[in-house]
Protein backbone atom coordinates (compact mmCIF):
# COMPACT_ATOMS: atom_id res chain seq x y z
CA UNK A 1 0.00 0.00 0.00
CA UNK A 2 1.02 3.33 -0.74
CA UNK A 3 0.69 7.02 0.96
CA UNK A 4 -2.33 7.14 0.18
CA UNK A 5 -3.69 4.27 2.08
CA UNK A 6 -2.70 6.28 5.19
CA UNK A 7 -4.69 9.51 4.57
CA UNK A 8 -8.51 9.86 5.01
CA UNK A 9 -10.44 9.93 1.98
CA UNK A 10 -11.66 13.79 1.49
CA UNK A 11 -14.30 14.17 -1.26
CA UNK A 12 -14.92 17.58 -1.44
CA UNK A 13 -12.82 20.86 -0.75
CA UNK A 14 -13.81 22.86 2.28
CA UNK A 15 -12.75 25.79 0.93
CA UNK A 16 -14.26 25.85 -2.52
CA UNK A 17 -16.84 22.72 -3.13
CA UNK A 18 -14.28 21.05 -5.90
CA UNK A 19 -14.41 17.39 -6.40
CA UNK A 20 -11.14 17.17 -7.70
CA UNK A 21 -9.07 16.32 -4.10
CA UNK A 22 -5.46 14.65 -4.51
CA UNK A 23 -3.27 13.59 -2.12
CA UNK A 24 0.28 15.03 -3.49
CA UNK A 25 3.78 13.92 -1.36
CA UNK A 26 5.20 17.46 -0.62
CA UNK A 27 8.57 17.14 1.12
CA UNK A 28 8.21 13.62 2.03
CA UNK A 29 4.67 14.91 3.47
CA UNK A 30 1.41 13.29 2.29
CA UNK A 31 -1.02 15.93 2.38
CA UNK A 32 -4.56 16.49 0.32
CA UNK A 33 -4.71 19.19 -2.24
CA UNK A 34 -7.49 20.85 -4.41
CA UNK A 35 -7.32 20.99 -7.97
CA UNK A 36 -8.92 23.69 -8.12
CA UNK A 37 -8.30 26.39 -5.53
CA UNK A 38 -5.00 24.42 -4.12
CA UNK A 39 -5.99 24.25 -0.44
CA UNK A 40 -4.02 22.22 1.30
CA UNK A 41 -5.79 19.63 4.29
CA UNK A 42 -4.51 16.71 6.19
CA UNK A 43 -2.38 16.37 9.78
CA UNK A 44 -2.58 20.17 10.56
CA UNK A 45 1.51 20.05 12.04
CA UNK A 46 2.03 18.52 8.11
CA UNK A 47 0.26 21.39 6.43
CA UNK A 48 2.08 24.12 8.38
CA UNK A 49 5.28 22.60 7.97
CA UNK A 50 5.01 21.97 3.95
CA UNK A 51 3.86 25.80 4.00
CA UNK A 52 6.61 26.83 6.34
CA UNK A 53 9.13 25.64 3.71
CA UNK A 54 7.53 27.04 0.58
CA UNK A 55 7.78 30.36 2.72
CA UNK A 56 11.15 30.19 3.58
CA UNK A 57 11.93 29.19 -0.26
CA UNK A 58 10.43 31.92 -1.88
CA UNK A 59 12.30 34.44 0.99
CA UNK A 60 15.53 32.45 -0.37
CA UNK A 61 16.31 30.55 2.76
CA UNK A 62 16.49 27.37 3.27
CA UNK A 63 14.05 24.57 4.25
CA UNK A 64 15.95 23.11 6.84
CA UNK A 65 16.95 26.17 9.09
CA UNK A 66 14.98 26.85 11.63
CA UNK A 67 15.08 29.81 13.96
């Protein structure tokens, strides 16, 4: 079984009504996405910490560091 088989099944999007959920690996992270809107659900500490590392790539920093 895959990643998958460990994340709740989520049918619709919270945030905008889309169908079209996926569950996308994001930094080793399996999280659910929209394909719509791209709201991100799943473990909440999983979700902040795949955002936390977009954030600190787009200010140039690296993923890792951590103040």
């Amino acid at each position: 079984m895959g990643l998958t088989a460990t994340l709740p099944r989520v049918h619709t999007c919270p945030e905008c009504g889309n169908h079209d959920m996926r569950v996308q690996i994001v930094d080793g992270t399996a999280i659910h996405a929209c394909g719509l809107c791209g709201a991100r659900f799943g473990d909440r500490a999983a979700v902040e910490a795949v955002a936390d590392a977009e954030e600190a790539r787009q200010r140039g920093v690296a993923p890792s560091i951590r103040s």
